[in-house]
Structures are given as structure tokens and as C-alpha cells.
Protein backbone atom coordinates (compact mmCIF):
# COMPACT_ATOMS: atom_id res chain seq x y z
CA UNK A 1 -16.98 13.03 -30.63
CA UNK A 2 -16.64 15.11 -27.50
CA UNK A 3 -15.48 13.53 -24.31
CA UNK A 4 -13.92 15.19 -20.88
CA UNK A 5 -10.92 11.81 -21.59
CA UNK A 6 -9.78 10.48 -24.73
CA UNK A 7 -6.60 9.12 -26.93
CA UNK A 8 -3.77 10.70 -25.10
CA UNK A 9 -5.05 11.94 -21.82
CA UNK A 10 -7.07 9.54 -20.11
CA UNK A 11 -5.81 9.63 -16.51
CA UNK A 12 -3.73 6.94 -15.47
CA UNK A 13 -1.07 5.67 -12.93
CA UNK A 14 1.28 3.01 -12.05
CA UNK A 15 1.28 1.42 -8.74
CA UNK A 16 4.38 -0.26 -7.86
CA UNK A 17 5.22 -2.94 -4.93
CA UNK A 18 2.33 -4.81 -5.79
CA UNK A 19 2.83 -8.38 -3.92
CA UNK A 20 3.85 -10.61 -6.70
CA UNK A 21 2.91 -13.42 -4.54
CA UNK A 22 -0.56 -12.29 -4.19
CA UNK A 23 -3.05 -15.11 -4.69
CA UNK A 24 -5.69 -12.39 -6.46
CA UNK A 25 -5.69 -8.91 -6.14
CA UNK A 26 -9.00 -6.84 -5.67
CA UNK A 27 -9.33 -2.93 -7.31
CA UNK A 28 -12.29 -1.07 -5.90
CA UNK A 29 -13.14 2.50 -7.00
CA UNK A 30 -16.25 4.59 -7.36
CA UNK A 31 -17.36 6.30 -10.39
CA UNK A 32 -18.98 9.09 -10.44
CA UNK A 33 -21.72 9.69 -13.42
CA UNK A 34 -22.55 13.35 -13.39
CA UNK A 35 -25.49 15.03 -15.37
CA UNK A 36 -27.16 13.52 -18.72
CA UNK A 37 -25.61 10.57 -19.51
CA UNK A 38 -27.77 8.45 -22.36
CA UNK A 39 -27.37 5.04 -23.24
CA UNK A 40 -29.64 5.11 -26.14
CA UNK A 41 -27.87 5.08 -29.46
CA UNK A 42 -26.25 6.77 -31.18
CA UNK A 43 -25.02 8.58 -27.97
CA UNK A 44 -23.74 5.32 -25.97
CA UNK A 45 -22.15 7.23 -23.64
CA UNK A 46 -19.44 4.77 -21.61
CA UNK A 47 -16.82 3.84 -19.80
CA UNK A 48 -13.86 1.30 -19.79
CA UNK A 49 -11.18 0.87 -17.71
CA UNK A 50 -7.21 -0.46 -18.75
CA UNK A 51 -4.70 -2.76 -16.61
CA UNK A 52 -1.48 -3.14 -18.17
CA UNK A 53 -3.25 -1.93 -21.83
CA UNK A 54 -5.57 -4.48 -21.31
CA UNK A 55 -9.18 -2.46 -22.23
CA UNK A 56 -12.30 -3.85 -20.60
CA UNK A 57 -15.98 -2.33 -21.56
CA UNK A 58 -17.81 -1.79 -18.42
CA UNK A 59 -20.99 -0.69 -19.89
CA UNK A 60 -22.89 2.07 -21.13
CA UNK A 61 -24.83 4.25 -18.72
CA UNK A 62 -27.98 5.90 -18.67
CA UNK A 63 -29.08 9.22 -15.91
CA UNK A 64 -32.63 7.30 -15.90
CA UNK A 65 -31.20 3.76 -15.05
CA UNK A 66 -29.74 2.24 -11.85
CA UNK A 67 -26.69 0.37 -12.97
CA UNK A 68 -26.25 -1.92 -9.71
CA UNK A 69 -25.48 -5.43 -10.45
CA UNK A 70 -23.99 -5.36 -13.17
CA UNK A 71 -21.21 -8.02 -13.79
CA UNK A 72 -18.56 -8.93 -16.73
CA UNK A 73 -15.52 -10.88 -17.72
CA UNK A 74 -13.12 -10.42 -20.09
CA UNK A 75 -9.10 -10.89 -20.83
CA UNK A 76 -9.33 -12.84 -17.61
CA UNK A 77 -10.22 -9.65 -15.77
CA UNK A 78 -13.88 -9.78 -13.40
CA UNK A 79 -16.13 -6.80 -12.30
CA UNK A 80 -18.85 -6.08 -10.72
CA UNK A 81 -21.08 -2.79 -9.78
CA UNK A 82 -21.64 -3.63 -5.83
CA UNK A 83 -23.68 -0.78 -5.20
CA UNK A 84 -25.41 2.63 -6.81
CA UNK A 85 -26.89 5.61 -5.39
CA UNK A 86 -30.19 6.18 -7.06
CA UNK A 87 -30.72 8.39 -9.84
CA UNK A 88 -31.07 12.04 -8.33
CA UNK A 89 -29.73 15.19 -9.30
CA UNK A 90 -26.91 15.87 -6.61
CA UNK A 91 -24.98 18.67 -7.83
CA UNK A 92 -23.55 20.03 -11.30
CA UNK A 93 -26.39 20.69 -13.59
CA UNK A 94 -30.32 19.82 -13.85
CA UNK A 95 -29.99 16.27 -14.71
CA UNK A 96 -29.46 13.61 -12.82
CA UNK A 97 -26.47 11.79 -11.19
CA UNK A 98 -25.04 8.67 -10.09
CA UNK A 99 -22.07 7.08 -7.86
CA UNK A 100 -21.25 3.38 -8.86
CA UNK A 101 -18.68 1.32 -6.40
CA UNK A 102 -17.10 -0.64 -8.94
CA UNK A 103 -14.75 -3.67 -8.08
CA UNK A 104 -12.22 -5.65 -10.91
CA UNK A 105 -11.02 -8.68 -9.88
CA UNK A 106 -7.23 -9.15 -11.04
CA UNK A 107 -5.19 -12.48 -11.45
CA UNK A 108 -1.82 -12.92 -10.76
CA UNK A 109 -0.46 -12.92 -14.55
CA UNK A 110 -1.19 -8.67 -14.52
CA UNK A 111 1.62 -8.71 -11.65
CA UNK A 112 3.78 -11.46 -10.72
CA UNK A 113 6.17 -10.51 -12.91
CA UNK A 114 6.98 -7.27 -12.25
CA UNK A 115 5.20 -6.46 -9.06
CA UNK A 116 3.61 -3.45 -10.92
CA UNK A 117 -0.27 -2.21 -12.01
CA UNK A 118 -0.72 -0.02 -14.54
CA UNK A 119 -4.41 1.44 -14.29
CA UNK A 120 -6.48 3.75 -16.60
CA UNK A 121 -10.01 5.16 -16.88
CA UNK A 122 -11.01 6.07 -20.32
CA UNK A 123 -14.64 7.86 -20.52
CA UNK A 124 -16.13 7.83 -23.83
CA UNK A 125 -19.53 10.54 -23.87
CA UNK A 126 -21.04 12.12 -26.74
CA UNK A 127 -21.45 15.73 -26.01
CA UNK A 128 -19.50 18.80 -23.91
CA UNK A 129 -18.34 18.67 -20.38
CA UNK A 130 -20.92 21.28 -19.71
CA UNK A 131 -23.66 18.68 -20.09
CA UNK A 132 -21.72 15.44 -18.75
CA UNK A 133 -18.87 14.67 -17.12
CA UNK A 134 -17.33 11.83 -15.12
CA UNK A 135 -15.08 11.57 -11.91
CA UNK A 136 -13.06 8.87 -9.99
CA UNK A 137 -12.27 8.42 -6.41
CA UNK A 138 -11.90 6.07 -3.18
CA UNK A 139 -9.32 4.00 -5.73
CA UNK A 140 -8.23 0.73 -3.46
CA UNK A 141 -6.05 -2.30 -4.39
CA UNK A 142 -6.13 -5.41 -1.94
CA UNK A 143 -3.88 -7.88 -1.96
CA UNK A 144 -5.29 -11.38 -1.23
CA UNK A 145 -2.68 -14.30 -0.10
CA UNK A 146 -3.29 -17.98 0.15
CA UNK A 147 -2.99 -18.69 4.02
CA UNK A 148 -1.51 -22.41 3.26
CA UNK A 149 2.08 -20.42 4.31
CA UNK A 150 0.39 -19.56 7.59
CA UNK A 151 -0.41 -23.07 8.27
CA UNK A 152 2.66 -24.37 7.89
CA UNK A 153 4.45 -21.83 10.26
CA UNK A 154 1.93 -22.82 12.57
CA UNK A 155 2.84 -26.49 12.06
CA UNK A 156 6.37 -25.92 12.60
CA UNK A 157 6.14 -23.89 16.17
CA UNK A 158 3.80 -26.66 17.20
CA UNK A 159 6.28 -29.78 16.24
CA UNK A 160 8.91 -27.51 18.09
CA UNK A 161 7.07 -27.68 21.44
CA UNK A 162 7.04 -31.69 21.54
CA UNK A 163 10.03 -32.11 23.41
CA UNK A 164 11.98 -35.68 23.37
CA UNK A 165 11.27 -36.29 27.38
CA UNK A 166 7.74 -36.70 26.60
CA UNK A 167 6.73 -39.69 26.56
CA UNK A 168 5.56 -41.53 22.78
CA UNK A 169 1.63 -41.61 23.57
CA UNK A 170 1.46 -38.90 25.98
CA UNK A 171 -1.64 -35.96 25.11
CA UNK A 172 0.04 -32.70 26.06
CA UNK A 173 -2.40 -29.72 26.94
CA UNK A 174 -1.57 -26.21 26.15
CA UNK A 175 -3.59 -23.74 26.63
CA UNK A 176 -4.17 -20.10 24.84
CA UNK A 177 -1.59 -18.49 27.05
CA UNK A 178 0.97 -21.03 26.15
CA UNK A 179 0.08 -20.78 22.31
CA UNK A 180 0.79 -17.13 22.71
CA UNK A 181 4.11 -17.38 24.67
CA UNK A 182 5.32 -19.92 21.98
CA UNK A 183 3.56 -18.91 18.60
CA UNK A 184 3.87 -15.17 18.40
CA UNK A 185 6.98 -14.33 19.53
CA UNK A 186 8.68 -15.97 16.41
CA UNK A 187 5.96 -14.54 13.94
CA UNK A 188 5.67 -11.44 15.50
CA UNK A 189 9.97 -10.97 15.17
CA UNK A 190 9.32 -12.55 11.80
CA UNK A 191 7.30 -9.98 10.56
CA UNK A 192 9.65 -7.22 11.24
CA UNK A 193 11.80 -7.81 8.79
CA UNK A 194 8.90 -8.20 6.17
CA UNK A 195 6.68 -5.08 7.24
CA UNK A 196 8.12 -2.72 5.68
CA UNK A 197 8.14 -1.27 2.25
CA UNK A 198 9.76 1.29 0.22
CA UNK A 199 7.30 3.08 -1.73
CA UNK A 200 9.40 4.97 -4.94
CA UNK A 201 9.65 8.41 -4.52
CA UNK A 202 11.12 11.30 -6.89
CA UNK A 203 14.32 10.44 -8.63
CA UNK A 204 17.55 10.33 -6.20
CA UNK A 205 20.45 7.78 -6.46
CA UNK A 206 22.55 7.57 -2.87
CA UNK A 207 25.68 5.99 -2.87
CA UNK A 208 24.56 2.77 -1.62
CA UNK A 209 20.89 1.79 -2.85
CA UNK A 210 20.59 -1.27 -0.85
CA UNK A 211 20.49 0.80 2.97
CA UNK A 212 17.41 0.73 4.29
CA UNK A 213 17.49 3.66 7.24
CA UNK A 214 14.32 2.33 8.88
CA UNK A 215 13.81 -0.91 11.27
CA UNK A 216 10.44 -1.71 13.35
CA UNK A 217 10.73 -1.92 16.87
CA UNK A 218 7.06 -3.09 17.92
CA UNK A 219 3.69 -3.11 16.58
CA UNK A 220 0.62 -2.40 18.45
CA UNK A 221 -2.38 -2.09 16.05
CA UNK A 222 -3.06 1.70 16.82
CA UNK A 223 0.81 2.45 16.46
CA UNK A 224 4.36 1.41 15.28
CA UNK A 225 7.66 2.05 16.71
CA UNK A 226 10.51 2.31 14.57
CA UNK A 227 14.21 3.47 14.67
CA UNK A 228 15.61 5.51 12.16
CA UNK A 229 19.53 5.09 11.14
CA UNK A 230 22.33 6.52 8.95
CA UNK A 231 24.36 3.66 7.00
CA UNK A 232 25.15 6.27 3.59
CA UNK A 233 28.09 7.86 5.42
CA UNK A 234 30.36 7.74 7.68
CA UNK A 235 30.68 3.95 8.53
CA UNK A 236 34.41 3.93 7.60
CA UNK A 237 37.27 4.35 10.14
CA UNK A 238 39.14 6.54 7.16
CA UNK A 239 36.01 8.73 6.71
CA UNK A 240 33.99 9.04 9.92
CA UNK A 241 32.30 12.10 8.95
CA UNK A 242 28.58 11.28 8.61
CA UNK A 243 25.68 13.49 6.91
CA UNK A 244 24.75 17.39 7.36
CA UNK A 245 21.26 16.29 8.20
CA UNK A 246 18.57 13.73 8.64
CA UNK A 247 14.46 14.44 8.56
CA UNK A 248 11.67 11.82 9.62
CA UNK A 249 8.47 13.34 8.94
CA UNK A 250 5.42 11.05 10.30
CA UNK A 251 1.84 11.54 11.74
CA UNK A 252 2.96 11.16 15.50
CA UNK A 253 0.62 9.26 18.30
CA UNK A 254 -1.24 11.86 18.86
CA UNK A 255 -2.76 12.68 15.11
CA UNK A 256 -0.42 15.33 14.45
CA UNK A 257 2.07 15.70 11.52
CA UNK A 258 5.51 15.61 13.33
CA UNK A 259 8.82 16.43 11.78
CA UNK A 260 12.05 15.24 13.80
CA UNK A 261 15.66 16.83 12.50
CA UNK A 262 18.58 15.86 13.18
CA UNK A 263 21.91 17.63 12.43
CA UNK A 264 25.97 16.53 11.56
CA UNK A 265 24.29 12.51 11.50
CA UNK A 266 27.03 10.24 12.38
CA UNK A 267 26.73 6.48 11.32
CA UNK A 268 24.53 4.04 13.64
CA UNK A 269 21.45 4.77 14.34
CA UNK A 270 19.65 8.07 15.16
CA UNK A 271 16.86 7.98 16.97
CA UNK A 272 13.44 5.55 17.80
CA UNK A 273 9.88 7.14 16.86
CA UNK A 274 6.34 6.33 17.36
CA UNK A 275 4.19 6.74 14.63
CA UNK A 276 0.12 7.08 14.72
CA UNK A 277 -1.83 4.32 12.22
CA UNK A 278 -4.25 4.75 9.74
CA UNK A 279 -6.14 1.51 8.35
CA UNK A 280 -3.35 -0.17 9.52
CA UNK A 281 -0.59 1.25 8.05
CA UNK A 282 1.61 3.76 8.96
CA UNK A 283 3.94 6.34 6.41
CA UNK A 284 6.92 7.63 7.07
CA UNK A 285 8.78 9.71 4.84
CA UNK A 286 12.85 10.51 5.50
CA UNK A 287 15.09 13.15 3.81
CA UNK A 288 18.58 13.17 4.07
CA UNK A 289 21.16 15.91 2.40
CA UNK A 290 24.39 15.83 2.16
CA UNK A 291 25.95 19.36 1.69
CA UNK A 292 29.50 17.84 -0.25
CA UNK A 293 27.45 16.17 -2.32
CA UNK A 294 29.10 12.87 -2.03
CA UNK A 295 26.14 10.90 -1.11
CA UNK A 296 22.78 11.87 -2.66
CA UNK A 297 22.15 13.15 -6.29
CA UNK A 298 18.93 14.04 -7.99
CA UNK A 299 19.99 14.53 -11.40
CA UNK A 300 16.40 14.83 -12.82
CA UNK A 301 14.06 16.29 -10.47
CA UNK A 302 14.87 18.05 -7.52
CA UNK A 303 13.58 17.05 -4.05
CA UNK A 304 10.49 18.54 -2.61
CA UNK A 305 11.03 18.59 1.69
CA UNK A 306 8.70 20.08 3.75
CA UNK A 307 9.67 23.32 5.69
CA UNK A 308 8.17 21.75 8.66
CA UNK A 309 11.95 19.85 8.25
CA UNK A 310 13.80 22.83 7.23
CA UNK A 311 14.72 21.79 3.94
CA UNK A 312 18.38 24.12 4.18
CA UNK A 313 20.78 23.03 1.21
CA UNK A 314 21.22 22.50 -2.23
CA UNK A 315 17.92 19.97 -2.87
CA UNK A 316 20.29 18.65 -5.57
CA UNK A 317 22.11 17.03 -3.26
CA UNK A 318 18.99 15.67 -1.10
CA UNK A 319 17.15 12.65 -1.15
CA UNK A 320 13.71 11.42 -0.14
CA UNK A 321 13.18 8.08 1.18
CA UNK A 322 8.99 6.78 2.09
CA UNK A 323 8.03 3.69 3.74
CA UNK A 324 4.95 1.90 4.51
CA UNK A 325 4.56 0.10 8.34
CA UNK A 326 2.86 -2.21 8.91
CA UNK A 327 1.32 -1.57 12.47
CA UNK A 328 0.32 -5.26 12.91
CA UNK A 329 2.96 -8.61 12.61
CA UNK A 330 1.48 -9.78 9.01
CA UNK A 331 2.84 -13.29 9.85
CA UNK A 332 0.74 -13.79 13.48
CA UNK A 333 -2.53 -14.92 13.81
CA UNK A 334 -5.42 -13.77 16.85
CA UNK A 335 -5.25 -16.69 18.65
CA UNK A 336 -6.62 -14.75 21.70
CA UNK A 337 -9.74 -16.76 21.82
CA UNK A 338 -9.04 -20.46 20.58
CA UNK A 339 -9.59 -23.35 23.24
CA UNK A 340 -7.22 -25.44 24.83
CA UNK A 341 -5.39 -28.07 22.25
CA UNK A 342 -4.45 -31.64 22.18
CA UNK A 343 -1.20 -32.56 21.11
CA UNK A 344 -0.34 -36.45 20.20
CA UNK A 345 2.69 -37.34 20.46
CA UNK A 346 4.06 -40.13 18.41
CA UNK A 347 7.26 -42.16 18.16
């Protein structure tokens, strides 16, 4: 057999920090079917796809047919083709090609243990790359949560507004503006603390793993303020000398890639930052070096900083840090546009 993938190379990757408390979560992707593809036998020309070495078949496929529709289950994994350009020669060779949008439907035993995904695409096709080939792209993962923990913060703020001098059959009326006042200020400094997320970057080991040098500030939708700080060094009154440098690099408010770099960092913080969002989210990448080497080591690989930060020093002795914002308070709900509500007090 020929094949563009096979035993030892199909592409694959492992996505970490996936929720673990995720109710489902949702892998979309498109596959591209380029040139003759046949479905007849003996060619069965196919593709499957692997979560965690769990191999599911998702079909053969054919230049002449229109896939769309299909649907499968196995291993506890579901998919679906939600859509298919029609067969038409778009590029490559003479014959004809196709894009699918596939979607997978994972349950939580893939993840909740670990927090990790590890996804392949294996392509299985019956003659040289010159005649058919196959491509991925647009790969997604959505988490999906059961909102039953939203309730019940919104339970709680509303049994803290009945105050004792009410009286025991009284209807209290509040109104959006007073839902807002008293319900999103809690969630919204709840979420803070929960927004953010280290994404696992090239090896490093600083001296204290547990600092996290980034805190939000606000969250707007379009944009999140944060404040960067140095906790690594520097924080004892025996050895106040901090770091030789500190880099944020971020896609600032106005679309534009934006290094900040600071010099001699002292401990405390260093300095508040806007960043620009992008489907919600916002990524901010920090690299820190230390030139005595007492703080950061990257044993393994060394650290790749752009010179937009003026990566100066021994990269050995640097680290790079990434986060994910998010730029709206995950814990709040729009509550903008709900009518006034009865409250009954009881005894």
C-alpha cells in the first residue's frame, strides 16, 4: 500500500488543560479530500481518526460522492459530517475534490483524568501522493459544562439579598439594575482567579513552579487588562536583588503585536497591560532570564524569544511562560435584559 500517513507518522498532538470537569467535549475539524479518491474495492481509500489510541473508522470516500451526513458511533466516541463542498476539482490535479467539516463528540472518560487529548489522523489511500492526498485544518475543541453550578451561585447571591428587617411575607422587587449591582460583582471578581490558564510551553524549571506572574485586572469582551509581576526573585530581605529582565509579548488594543521589556525586575509587580481579544480569548506569552542563572534552567531545549523582546543572555538560563485570558468573567451571566423579579420571603 501507498499512503501520504501510515504506521509511524500519522500526524498527531496532545492538547493539554483540557477541563476535566467538562460535561462533553466537542472536536471539529475539516478534512480535506484532494484528487481521485475511490471507494470501490479493492482501493477503499479512508480515513480514521485516534483519541487517546482509541481508532474510529470514519468511512471510505469516493471523488464522485458527497459524503454529508454521514454519522457513527463507536468506543463511546460520536461523529458526524455537518457539511461538504460538492464534488469539483478545486486545485491539485484533474480530479475532483472535497472539504468535509467533521465533528467527534467526546465523553468525559477520554479526559477527566488527566485533563489531556491525545488526537491523530491516520489516512489510509491506495496509490501515490501524486494522485491523492489528504489535509487537515480549522482543528477546534469545545468544552461544554453543565450550568447546574451557575444556578446555584445564582441562588446563593439571591438568598443573600433577603435581609432579616424584611418582613416574613413581604414580595421584594428588584429590578435588572439591582440584579447587576448585586450578582456580577461577586462572579465577575470570581472569575478572575479562574480565567486564566497556563498553556505548557518548551521545557524550563524556575525555582518556584507554583508563581504565577500574571493576574486579571478587568474584562471587557473586546479586551483584558492584566498586571504582570516578579515573585522568582528577589522577595527576600537577605537577597533583594530581583531578575536581569522581564518580556510580555501580547497583541495590544490596537491589533498590533506589542512587546513590553523591562530591565533589573525587582520583586512586586511590574507593570498593568491591555491586551486585544480574539474569539474571546486573549494570549500572552512572558520571558524572564536570569543572567546568574539561579532562577531559570532549560536543561533540554533552549528557549526561543522573539527579538521584538531582545532576547540578550544565555537562553539557557531563560524561561517562557504563556497564558490564556479569558476576556469575559466565565462565572457571570447577561442578565442585561431579564424583567423585574419577585422575591418571597419566608420565615
Amino acid at each position: 500500500k501507498k499512503s501520504n500517513s501510515g504506521s509511524g507518522i500519522d500526524p498527531f498532538k496532545i492538547y493539554h488543560l483540557i477541563p476535566q470537569d467538562a460535561a462533553s467535549i466537542s472536536l471539529e475539524f475539516d478534512f480535506y479530500e484532494i484528487d481521485g479518491w475511490n471507494a470501490v474495492s479493492p482501493r477503499d481509500d479512508y480515513v480514521c481518526i485516534a483519541i487517546d489510541d482509541i481508532a474510529i473508522n470514519l468511512g471510505r470516500f469516493d471523488e464522485h460522492l458527497n459524503e454529508s451526513g454521514r454519522r457513527g458511533y463507536d468506543h463511546g466516541l460520536s461523529y458526524a459530517i455537518l457539511g461538504s463542498s460538492q464534488p469539483q476539482n478545486i486545485g491539485f490535479g484533474p480530479a475532483r475534490d472535497q472539504i468535509h467539516h467533521f465533528t467527534v463528540e467526546i465523553p468525559p472518560s477520554f479526559y477527566e483524568d488527566d485533563g489531556e487529548l491525545r488526537i491523530m489522523f491516520q489516512v489510509r489511500i491506495n496509490d501515490g501522493v501524486e494522485n491523492e492526498s489528504a489535509g487537515f485544518d480549522n482543528i477546534r475543541i469545545i468544552a461544554h459544562f453543565d450550568c447546574t453550578t451557575t444556578r446555584r451561585l445564582e441562588e446563593s447571591i439571591f438568598s443573600s439579598l433577603l435581609t432579616p428587617s424584611m418582613g416574613v411575607d413581604e414580595p421584594v422587587v428588584l429590578g435588572p439594575s439591582d440584579l447587576m449591582d448585586s450578582k456580577e460583582a461577586p462572579c465577575k471578581e470570581a472569575s478572575k482567579a479562574i480565567d486564566v490558564s497556563a498553556i505548557p510551553m518548551e521545557k524550563c524549571v524556575p525555582n518556584s513552579a507554583d508563581v504565577r506572574p500574571i493576574e486579571i485586572i478587568s474584562q471587557s469582551g473586546d479586551s483584558v487588562t492584566f498586571t504582570v509581576s516578579q515573585s522568582w526573585k528577589g522577595c527576600e530581605e537577605d537577597d533583594p536583588a530581583g531578575i536581569s529582565w522581564l518580556a510580555t509579548d501580547f497583541v495590544g488594543k490596537g491589533g498590533e503585536l506589542q512587546c513590553s521589556r523591562k530591565t533589573s525586575v525587582a520583586c512586586g509587580p511590574v507593570e498593568m497591560l491591555s491586551a486585544q481579544c480574539e474569539d474571546g480569548v486573549a494570549v500572552v506569552d512572558i520571558y524572564a532570564f536570569d543572567k546568574l542563572g539561579q532562577v531559570f534552567q532549560s536543561p533540554e531545549k533552549e528557549v526561543f524569544v522573539p527579538l521584538a523582546c531582545g532576547p540578550r543572555g544565555d537562553t539557557k538560563k531563560m524561561c517562557h511562560f504563556r497564558y490564556m485570558l479569558q476576556c469575559s468573567p466565565s462565572l457571570c451571566n447577561d442578565i442585561d435584559n431579564r424583567e423585574d423579579h419577585k422575591v418571597l420571603r419566608g420565615s
